[in-house]
N, C-alpha and C. Protein backbone atom coordinates (compact mmCIF):
# COMPACT_ATOMS: atom_id res chain seq x y z
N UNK A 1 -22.31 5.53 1.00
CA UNK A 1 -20.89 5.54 0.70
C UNK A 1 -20.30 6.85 1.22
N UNK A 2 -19.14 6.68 1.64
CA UNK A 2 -18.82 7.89 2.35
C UNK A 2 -17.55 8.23 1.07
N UNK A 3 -18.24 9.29 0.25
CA UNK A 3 -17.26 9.75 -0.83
C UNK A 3 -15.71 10.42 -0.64
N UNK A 4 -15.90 11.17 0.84
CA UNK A 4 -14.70 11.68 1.27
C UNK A 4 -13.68 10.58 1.15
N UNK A 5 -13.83 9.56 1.72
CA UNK A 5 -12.45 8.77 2.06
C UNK A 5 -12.82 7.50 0.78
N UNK A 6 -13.39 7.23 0.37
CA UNK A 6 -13.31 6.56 -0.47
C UNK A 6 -12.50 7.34 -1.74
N UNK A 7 -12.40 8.63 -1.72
CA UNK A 7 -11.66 9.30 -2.75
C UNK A 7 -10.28 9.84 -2.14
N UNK A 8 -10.10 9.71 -0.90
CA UNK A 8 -8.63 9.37 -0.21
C UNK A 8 -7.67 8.36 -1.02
N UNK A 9 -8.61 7.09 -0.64
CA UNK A 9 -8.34 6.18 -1.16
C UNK A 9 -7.73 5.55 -2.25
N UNK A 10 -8.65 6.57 -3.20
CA UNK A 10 -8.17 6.09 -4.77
C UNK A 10 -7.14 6.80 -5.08
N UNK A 11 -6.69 8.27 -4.32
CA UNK A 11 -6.02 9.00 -4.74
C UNK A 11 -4.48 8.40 -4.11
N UNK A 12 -4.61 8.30 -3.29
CA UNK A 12 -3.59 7.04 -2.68
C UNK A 12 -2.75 6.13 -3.53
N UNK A 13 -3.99 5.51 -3.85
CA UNK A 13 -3.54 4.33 -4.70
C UNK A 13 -3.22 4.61 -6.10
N UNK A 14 -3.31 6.02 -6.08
CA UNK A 14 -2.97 6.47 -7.68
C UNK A 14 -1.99 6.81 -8.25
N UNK A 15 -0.69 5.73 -7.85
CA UNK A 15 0.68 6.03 -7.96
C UNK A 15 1.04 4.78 -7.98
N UNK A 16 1.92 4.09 -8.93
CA UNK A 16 2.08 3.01 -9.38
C UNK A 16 3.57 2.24 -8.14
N UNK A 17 4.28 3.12 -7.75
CA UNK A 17 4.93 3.07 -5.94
C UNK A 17 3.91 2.62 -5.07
N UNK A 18 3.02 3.58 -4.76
CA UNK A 18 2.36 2.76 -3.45
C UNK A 18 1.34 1.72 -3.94
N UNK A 19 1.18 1.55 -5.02
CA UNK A 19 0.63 0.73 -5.63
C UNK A 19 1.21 -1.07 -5.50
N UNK A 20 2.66 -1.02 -5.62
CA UNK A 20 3.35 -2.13 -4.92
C UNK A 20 3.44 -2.40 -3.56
N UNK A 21 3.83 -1.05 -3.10
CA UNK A 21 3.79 -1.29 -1.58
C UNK A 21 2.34 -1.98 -0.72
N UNK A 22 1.40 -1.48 -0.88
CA UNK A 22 0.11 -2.08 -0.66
C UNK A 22 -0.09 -3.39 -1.49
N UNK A 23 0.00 -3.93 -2.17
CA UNK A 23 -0.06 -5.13 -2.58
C UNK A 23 1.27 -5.66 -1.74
N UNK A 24 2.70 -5.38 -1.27
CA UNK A 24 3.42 -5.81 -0.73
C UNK A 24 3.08 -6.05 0.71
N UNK A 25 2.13 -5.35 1.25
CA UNK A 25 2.08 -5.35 2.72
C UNK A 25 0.67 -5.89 2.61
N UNK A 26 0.19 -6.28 1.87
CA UNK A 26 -1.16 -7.13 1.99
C UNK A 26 -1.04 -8.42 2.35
N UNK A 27 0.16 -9.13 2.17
CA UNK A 27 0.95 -10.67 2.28
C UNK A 27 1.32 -10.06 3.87
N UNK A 28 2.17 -9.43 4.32
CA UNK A 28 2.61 -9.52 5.23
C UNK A 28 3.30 -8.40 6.15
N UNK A 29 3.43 -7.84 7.15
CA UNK A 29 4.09 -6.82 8.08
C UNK A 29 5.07 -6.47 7.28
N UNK A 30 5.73 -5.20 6.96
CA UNK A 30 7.10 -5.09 6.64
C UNK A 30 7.63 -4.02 7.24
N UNK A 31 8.73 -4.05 7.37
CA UNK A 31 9.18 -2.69 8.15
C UNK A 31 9.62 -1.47 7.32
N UNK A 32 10.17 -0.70 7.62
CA UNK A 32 10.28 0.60 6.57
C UNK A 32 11.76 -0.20 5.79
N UNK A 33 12.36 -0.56 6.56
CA UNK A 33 13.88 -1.06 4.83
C UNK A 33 13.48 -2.27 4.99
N UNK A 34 12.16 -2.99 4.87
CA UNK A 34 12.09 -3.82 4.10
C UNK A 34 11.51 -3.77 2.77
N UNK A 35 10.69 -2.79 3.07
CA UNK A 35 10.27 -1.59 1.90
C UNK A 35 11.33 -1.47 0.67
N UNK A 36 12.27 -0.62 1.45
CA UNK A 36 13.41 0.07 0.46
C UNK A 36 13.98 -0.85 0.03
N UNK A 37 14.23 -2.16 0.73
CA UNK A 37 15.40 -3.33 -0.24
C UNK A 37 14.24 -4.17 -0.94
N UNK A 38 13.15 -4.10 -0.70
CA UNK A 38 12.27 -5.32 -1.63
C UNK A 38 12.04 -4.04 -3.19
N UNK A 39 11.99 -2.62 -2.45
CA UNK A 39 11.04 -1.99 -4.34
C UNK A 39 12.85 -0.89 -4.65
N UNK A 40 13.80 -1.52 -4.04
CA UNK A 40 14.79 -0.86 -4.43
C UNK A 40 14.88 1.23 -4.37
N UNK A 41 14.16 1.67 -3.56
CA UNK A 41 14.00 3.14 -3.40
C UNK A 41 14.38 3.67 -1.96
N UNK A 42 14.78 4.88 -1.94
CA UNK A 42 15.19 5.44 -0.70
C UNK A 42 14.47 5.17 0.01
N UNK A 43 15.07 5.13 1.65
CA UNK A 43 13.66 5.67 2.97
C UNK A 43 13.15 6.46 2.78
N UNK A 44 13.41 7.96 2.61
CA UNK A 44 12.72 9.07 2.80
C UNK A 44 11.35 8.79 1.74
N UNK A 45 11.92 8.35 0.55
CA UNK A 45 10.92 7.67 -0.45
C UNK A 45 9.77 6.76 -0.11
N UNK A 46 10.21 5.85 0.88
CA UNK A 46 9.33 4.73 1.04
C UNK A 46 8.64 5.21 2.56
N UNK A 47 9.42 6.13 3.10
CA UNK A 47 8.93 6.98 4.14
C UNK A 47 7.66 8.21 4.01
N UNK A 48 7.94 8.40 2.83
CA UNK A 48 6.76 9.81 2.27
C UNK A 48 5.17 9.20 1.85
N UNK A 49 5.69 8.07 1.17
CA UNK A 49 4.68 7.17 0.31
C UNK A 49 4.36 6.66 1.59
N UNK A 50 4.87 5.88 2.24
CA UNK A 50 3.70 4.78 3.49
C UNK A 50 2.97 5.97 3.69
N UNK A 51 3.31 7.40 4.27
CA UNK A 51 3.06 8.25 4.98
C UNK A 51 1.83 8.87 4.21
N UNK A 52 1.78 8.72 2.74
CA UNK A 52 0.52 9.27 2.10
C UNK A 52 -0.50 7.91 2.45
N UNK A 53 -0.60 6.73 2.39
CA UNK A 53 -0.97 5.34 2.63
C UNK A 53 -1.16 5.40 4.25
N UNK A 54 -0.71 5.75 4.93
CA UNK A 54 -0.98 5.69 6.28
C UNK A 54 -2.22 6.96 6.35
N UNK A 55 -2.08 8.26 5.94
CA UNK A 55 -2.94 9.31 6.20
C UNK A 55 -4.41 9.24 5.24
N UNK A 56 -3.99 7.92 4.16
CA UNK A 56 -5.53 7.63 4.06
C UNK A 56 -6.46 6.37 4.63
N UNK A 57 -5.28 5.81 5.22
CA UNK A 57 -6.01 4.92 5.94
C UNK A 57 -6.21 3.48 5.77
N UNK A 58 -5.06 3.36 4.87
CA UNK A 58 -4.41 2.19 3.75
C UNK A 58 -3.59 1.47 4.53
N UNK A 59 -2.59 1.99 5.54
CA UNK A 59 -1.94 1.09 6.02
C UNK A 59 -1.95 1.78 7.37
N UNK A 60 -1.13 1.13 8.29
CA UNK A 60 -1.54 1.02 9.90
C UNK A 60 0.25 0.86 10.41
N UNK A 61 0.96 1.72 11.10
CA UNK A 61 1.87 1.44 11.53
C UNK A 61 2.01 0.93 13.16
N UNK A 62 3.16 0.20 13.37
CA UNK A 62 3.10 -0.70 14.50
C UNK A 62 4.41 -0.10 14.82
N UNK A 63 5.04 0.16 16.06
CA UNK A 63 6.08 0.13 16.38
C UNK A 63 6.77 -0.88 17.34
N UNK A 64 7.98 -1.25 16.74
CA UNK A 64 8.50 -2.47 17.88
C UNK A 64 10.25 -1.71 17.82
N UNK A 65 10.18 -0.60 19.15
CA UNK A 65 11.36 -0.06 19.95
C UNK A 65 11.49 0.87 18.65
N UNK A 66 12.65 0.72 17.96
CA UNK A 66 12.88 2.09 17.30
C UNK A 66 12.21 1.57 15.68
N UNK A 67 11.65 0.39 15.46
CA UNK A 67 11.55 0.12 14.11
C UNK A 67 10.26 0.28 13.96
N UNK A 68 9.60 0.93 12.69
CA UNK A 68 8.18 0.70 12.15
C UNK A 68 7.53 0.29 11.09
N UNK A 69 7.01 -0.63 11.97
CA UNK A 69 6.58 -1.32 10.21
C UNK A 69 4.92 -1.19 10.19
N UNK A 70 4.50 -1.78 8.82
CA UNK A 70 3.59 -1.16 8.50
C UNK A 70 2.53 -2.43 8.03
N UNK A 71 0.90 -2.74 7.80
CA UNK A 71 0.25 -3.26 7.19
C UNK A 71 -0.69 -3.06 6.72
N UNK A 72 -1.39 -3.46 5.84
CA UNK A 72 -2.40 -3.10 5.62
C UNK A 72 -3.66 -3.73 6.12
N UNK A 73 -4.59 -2.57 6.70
CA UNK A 73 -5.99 -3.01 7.02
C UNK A 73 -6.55 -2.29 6.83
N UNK A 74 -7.20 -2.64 5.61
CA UNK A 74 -8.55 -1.59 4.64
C UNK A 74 -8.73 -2.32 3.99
N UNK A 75 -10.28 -3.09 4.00
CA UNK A 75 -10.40 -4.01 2.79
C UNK A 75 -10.44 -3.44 1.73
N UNK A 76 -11.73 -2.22 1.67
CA UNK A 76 -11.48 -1.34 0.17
C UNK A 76 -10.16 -1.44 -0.30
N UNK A 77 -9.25 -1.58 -0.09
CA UNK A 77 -7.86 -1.16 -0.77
C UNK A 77 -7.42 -2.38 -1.37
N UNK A 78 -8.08 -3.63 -0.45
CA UNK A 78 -7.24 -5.35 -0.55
C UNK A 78 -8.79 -5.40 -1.88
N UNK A 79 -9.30 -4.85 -1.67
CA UNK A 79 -10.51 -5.26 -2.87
C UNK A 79 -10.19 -4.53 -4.27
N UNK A 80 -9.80 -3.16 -4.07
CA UNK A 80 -9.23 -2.66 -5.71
C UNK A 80 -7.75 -3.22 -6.11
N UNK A 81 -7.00 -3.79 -4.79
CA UNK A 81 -5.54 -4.39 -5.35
C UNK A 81 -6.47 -5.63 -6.05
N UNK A 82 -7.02 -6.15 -5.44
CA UNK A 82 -7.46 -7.59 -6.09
C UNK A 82 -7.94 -7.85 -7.06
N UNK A 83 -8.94 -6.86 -7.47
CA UNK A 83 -10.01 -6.87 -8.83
C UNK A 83 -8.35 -6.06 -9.62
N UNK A 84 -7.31 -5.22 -9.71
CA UNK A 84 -6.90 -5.12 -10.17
C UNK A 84 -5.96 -6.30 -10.62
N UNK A 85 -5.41 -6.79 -9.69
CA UNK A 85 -4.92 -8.38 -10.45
C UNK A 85 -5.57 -9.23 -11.12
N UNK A 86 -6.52 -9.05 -11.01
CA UNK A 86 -7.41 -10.06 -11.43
C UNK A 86 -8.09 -9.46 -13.07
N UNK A 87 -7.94 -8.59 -13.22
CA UNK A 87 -8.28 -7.78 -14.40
C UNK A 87 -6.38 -8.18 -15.21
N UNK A 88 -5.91 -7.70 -14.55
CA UNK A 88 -4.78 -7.71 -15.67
C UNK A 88 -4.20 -9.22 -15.56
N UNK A 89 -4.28 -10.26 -14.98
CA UNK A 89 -4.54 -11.49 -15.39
C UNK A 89 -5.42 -11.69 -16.26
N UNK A 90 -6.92 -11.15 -16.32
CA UNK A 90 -7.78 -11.83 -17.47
C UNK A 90 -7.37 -11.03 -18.48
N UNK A 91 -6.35 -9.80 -18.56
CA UNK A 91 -5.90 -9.62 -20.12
C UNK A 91 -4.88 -10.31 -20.51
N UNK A 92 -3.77 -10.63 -19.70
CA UNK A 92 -3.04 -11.49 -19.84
C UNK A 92 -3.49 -12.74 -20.90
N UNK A 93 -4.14 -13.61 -20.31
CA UNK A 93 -5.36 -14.56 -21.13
C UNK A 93 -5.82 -14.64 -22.30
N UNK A 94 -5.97 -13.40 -22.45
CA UNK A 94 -6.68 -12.88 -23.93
C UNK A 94 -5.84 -13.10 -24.99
């Protein structure tokens, strides 16, 4: 296990913001204000956060002319969003 970036990772994801955003861009490409009009927060906001998510390696930006959007490709990340839904569904249940 490579502890360095696996603790990127978690630290990343350790903010309940990029915490949507990565579950948001796990469905599909979004661009930076699709960001801001789907979780209701500034660019610079949704600009700082991809930008911590991009520098761990969580999401992947694409550019098409002046727009950038973003996705995710890191399974580690699609695997703790998942076991996390999947945990707070089975409390849900309870």
């Amino acid at each position: 296990m490579d502890y360095n970036k696996s603790s990127q990772i978690l630290k990343a994801l350790a903010h309940p913001l990029r915490l949507k955003m990565v579950e948001m861009l796990m469905d599909d490409e979004c661009c930076v204000t699709d960001v801001t009009n789907a979780l209701g927060i500034s660019q610079s906001t949704a600009s700082q956060n991809l930008g911590i998510l991009k520098n761990a390696g969580i999401v992947y930006p694409q550019k098409y002319g002046t727009k950038t959007c973003y996705i995710v490709d890191n399974d580690t990340a699609k695997e703790i969003i998942n076991l996390l839904n999947k945990n707070h569904k089975h409390r849900e249940a309870e």
